[in-house]
C-alpha atoms as a PDB file:
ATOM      1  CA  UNK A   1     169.416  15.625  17.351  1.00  0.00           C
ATOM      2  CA  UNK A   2     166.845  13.690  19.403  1.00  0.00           C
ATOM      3  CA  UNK A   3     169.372  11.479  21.298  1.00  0.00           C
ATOM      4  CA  UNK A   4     171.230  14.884  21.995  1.00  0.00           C
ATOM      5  CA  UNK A   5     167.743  16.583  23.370  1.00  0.00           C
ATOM      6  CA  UNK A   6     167.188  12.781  25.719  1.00  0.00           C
ATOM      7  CA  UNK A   7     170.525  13.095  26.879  1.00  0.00           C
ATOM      8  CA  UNK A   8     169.942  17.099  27.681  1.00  0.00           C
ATOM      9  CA  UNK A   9     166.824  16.357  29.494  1.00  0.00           C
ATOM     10  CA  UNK A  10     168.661  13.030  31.616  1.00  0.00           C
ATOM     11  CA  UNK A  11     170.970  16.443  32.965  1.00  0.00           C
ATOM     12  CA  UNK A  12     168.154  18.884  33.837  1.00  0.00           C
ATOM     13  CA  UNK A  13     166.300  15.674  35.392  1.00  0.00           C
ATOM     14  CA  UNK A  14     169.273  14.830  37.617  1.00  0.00           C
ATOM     15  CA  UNK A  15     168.554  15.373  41.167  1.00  0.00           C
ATOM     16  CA  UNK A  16     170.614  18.310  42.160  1.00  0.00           C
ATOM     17  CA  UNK A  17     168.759  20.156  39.535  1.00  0.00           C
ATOM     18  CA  UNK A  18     165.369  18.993  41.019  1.00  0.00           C
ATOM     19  CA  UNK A  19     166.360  20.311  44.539  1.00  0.00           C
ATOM     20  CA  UNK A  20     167.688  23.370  42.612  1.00  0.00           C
ATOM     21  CA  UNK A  21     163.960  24.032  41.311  1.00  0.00           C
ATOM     22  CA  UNK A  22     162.001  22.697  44.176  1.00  0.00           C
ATOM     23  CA  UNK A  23     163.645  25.416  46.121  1.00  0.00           C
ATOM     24  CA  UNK A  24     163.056  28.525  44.338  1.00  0.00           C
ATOM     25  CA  UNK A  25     159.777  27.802  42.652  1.00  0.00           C
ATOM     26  CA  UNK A  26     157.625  29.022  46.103  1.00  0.00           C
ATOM     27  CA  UNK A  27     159.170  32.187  45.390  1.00  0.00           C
ATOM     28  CA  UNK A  28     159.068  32.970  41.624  1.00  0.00           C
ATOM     29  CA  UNK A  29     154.804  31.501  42.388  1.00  0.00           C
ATOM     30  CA  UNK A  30     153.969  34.471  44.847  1.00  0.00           C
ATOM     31  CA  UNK A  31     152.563  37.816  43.032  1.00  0.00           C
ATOM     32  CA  UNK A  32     153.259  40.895  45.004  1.00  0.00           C
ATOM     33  CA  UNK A  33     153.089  44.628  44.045  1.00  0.00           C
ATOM     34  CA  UNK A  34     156.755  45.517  45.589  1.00  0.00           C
ATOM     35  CA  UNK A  35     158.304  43.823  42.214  1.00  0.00           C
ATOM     36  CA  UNK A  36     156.152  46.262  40.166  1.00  0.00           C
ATOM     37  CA  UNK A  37     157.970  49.119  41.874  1.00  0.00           C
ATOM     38  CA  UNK A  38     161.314  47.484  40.760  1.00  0.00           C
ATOM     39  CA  UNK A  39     160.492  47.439  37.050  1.00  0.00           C
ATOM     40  CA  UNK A  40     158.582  50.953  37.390  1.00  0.00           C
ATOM     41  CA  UNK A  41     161.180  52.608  38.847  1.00  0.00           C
ATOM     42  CA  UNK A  42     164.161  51.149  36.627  1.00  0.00           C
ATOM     43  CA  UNK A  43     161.823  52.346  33.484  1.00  0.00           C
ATOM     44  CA  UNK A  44     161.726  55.596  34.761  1.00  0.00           C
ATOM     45  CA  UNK A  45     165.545  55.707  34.466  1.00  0.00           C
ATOM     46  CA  UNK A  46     165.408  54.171  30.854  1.00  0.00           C
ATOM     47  CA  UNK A  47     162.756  56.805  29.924  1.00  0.00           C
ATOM     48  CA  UNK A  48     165.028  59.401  31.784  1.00  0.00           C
ATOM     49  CA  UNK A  49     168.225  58.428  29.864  1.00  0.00           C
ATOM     50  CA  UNK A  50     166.372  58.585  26.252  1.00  0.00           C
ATOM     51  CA  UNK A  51     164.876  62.260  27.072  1.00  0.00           C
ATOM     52  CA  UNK A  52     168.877  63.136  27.730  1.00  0.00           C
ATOM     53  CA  UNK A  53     170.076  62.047  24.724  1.00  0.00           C
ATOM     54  CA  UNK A  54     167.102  63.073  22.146  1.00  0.00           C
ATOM     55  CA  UNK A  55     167.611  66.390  23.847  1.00  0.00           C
ATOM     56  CA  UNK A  56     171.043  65.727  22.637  1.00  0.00           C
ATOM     57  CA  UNK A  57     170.357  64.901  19.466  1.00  0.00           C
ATOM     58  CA  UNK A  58     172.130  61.671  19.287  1.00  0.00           C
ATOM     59  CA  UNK A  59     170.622  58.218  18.827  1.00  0.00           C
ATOM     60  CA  UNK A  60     170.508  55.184  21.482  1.00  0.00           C
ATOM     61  CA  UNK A  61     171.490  51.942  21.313  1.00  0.00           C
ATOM     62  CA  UNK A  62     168.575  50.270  22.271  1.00  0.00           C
ATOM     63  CA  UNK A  63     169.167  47.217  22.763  1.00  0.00           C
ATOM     64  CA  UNK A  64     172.087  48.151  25.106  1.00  0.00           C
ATOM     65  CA  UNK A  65     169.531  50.186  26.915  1.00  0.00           C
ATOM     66  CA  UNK A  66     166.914  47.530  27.169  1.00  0.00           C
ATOM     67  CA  UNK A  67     169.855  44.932  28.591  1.00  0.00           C
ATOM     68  CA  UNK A  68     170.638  47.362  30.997  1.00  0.00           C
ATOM     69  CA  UNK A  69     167.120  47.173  32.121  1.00  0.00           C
ATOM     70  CA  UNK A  70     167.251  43.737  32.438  1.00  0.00           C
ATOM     71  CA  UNK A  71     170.311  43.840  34.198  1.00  0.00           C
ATOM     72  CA  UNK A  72     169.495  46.290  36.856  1.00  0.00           C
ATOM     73  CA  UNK A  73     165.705  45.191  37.217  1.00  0.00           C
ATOM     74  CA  UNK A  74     167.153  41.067  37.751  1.00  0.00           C
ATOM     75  CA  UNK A  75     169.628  42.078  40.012  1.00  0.00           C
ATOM     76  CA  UNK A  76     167.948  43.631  42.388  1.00  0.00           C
ATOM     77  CA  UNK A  77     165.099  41.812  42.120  1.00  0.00           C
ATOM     78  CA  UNK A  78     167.388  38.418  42.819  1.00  0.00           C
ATOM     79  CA  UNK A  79     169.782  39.772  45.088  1.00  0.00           C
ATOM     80  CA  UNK A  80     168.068  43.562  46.881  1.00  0.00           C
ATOM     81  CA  UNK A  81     170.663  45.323  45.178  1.00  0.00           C
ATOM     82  CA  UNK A  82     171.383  46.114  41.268  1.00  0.00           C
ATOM     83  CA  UNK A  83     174.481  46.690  39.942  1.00  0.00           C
ATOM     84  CA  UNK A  84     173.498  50.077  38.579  1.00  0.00           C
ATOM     85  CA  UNK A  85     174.217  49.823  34.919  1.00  0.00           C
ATOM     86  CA  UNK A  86     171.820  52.602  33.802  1.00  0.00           C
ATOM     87  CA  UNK A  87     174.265  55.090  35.431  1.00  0.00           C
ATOM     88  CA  UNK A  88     176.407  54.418  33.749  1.00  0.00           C
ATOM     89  CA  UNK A  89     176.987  56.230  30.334  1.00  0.00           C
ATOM     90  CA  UNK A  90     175.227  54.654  27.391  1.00  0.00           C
ATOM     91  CA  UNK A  91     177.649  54.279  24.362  1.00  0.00           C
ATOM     92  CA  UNK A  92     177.497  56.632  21.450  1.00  0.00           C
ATOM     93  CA  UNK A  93     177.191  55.802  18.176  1.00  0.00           C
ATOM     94  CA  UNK A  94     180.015  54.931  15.685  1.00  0.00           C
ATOM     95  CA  UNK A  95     178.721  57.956  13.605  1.00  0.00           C
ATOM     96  CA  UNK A  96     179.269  60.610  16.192  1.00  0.00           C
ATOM     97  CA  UNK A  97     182.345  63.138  15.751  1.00  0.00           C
ATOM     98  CA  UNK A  98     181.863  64.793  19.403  1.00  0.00           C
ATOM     99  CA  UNK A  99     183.188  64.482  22.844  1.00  0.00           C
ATOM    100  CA  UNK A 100     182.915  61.304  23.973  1.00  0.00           C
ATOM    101  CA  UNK A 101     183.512  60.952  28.107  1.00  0.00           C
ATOM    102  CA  UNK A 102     185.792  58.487  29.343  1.00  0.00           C
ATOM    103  CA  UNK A 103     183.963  55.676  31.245  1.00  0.00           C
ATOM    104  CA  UNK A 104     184.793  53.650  34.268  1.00  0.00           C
ATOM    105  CA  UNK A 105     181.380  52.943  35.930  1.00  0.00           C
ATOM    106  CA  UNK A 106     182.011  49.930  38.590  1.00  0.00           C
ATOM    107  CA  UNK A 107     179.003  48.109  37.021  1.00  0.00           C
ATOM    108  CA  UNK A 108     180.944  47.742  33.287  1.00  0.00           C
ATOM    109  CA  UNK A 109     183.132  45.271  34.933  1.00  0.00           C
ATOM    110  CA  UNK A 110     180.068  43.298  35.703  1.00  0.00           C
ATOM    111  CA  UNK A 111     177.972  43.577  33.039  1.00  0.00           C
ATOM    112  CA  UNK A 112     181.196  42.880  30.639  1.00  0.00           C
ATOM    113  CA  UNK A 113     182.016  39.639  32.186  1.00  0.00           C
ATOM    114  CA  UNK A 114     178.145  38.454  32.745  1.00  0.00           C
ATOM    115  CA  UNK A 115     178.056  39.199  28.846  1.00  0.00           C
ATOM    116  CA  UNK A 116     181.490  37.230  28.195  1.00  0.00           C
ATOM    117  CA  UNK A 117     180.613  33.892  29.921  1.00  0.00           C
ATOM    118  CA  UNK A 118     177.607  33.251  28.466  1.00  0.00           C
ATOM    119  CA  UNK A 119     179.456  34.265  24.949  1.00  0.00           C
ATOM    120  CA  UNK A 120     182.010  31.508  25.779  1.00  0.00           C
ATOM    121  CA  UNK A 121     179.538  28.975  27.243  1.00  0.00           C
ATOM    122  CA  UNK A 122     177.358  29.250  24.089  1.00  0.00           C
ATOM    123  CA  UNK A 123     179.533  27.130  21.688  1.00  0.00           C
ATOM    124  CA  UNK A 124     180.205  24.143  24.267  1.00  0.00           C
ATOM    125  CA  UNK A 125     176.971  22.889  23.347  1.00  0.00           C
ATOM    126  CA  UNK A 126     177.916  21.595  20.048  1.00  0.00           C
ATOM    127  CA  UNK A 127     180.808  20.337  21.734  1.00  0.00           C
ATOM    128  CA  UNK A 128     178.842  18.134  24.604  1.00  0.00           C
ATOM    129  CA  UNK A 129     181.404  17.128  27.065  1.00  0.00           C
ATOM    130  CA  UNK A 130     184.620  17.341  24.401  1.00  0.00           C
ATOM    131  CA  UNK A 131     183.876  21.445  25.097  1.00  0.00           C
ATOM    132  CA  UNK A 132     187.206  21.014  27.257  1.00  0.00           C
ATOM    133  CA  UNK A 133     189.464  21.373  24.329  1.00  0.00           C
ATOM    134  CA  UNK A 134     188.508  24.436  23.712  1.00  0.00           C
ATOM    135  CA  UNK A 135     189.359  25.725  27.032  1.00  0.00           C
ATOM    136  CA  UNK A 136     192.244  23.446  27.576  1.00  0.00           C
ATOM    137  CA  UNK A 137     194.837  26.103  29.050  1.00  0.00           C
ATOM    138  CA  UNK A 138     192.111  27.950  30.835  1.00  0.00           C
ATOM    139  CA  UNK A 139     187.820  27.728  31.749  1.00  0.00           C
ATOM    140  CA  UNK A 140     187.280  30.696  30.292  1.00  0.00           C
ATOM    141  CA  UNK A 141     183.204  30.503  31.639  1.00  0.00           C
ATOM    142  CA  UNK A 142     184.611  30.153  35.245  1.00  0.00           C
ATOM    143  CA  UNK A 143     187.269  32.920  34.923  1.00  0.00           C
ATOM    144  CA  UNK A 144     184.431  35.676  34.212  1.00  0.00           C
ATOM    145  CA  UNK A 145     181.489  33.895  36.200  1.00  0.00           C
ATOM    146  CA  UNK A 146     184.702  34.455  39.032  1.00  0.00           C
ATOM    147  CA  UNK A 147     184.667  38.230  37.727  1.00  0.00           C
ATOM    148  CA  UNK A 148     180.322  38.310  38.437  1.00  0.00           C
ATOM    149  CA  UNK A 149     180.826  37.025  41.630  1.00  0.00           C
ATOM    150  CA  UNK A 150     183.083  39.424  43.197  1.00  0.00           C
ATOM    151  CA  UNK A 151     179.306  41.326  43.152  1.00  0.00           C
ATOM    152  CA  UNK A 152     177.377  38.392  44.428  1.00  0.00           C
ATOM    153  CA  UNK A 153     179.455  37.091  46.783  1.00  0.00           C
ATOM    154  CA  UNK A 154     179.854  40.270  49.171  1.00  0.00           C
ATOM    155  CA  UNK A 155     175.620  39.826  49.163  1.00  0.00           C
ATOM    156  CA  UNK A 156     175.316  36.251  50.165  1.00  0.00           C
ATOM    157  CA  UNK A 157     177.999  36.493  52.640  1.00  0.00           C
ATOM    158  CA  UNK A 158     175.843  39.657  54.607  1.00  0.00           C
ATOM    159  CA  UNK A 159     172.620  37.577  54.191  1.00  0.00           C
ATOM    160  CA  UNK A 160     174.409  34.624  55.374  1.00  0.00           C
ATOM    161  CA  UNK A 161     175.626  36.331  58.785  1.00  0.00           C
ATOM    162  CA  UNK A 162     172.364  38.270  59.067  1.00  0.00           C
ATOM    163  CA  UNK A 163     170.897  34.476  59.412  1.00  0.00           C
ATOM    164  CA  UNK A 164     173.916  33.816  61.746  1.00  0.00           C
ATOM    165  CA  UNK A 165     173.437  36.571  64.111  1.00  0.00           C
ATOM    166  CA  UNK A 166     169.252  35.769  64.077  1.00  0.00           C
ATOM    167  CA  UNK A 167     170.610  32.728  65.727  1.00  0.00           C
ATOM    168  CA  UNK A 168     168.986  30.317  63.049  1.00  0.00           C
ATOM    169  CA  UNK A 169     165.300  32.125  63.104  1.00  0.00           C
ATOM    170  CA  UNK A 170     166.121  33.701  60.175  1.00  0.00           C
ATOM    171  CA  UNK A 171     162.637  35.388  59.089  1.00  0.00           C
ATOM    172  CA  UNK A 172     161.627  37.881  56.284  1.00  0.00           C
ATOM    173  CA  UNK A 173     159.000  39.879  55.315  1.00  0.00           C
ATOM    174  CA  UNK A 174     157.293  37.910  52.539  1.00  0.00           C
ATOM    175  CA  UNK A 175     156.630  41.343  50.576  1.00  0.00           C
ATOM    176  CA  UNK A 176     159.593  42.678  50.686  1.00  0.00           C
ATOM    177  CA  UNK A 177     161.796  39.813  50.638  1.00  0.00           C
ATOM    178  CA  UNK A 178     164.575  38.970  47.570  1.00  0.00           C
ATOM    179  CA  UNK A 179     165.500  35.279  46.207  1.00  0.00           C
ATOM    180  CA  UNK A 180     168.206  35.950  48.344  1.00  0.00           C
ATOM    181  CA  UNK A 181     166.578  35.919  51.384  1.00  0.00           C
ATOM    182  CA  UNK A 182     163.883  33.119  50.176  1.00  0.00           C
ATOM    183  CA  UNK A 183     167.016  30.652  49.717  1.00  0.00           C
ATOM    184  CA  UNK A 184     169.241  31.690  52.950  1.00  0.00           C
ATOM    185  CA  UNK A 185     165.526  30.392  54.743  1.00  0.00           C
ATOM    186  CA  UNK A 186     165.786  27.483  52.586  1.00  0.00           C
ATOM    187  CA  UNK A 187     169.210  25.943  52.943  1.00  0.00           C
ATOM    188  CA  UNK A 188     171.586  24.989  55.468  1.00  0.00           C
ATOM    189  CA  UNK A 189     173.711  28.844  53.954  1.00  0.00           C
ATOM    190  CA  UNK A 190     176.025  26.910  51.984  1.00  0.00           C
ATOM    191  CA  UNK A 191     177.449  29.701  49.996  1.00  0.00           C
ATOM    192  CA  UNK A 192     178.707  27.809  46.357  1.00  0.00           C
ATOM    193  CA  UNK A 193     174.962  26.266  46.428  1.00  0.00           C
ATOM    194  CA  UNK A 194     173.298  29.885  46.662  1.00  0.00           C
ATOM    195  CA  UNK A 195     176.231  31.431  44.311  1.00  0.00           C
ATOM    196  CA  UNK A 196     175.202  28.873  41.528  1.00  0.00           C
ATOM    197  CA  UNK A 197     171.852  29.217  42.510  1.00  0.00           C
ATOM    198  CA  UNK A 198     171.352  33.162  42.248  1.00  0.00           C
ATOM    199  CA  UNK A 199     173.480  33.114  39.241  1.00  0.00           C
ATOM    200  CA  UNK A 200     171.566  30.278  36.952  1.00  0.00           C
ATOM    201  CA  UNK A 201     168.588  32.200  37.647  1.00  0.00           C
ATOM    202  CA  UNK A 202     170.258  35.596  36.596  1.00  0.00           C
END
């Protein structure tokens, strides 16, 4: 157990993961009151969607309400855009005999995969590097993280070209900017790096 918690720490130590950190620490060190909004203003769609269904007499899955909180608050906090999981309709309990409304909400595709790879990553850890024959026929982690990224990528591209068009004085308002922004400054807008990046932290 301790040789497997050295060898863990030799990873995290390596120095792509220092850069990784020495990059986005300035930004997760500044307090300002435009992330307060964020959180206030996702809670007032959590508080919005419990009144609905009380009113309705039907209980909430809270935890799925809480992770689309989370969800919605990280996202656009990370990236200036969330992926808009609280409108989409909360699942009903097993219990309940009524109408039930189909659902297609763009952000279930997201929030489904996000959910899936870190469901499949979670048992290559007892596996260390043999994890490989489990997903011999196919990386089952990189086939959803692919799925998350159709989201991301559209982002990072626009932030990338806004940076292109600036003519390299890319500049940001330090109030309102996202991690987004913070790391397009940062790097040379190498678009894997900021993918990984964006989506480690999410």
């Amino acid at each position: 157990m301790v040789r497997k918690q050295q060898r863990r720490n030799r990873r995290v130590d390596q120095p792509h993961f220092r850069f990784h950190r020495s990059i986005t620490r300035p930004f997760f060190s500044r307090d300002r009151i435009s992330d307060f909004e964020i959180f206030d203003r996702h809670a007032d769609l959590v508080i919005s969607k419990l009144k609905e269904r009380f009113g309705q007499g039907i209980s909430v899955n809270v935890q799925d309400l809480l992770s689309r909180y989370t969800m919605d608050t990280a996202t656009e906090f990370l990236f200036g855009q969330d992926v808009k999981s609280l409108s989409a309709g909360l699942p009903y309990p097993s219990t309940y005999s009524g109408f039930i409304p189909p659902s297609d909400h763009p952000s279930d595709k997201f929030t489904l995969a996000f959910n899936r790879a870190q469901q499949y990553a979670f048992p290559r850890g007892f596996f260390a590097s043999a994890w490989r024959l489990l997903d011999f026929w196919e990386d089952t982690v990189r086939t959803q993280i692919g799925i998350t990224n159709q989201f991301i990528d559209p982002l990072i591209h626009a932030a990338l070209q806004r940076k292109k068009d600036a003519k390299g004085v890319y500049e940001v308002n330090v109030d309102d900017s996202t991690l987004l922004d913070h790391l397009v400054q940062q790097t040379d807008g190498m678009s894997d790096t900021l993918t990984d990046r964006l989506t480690s932290c999410l």
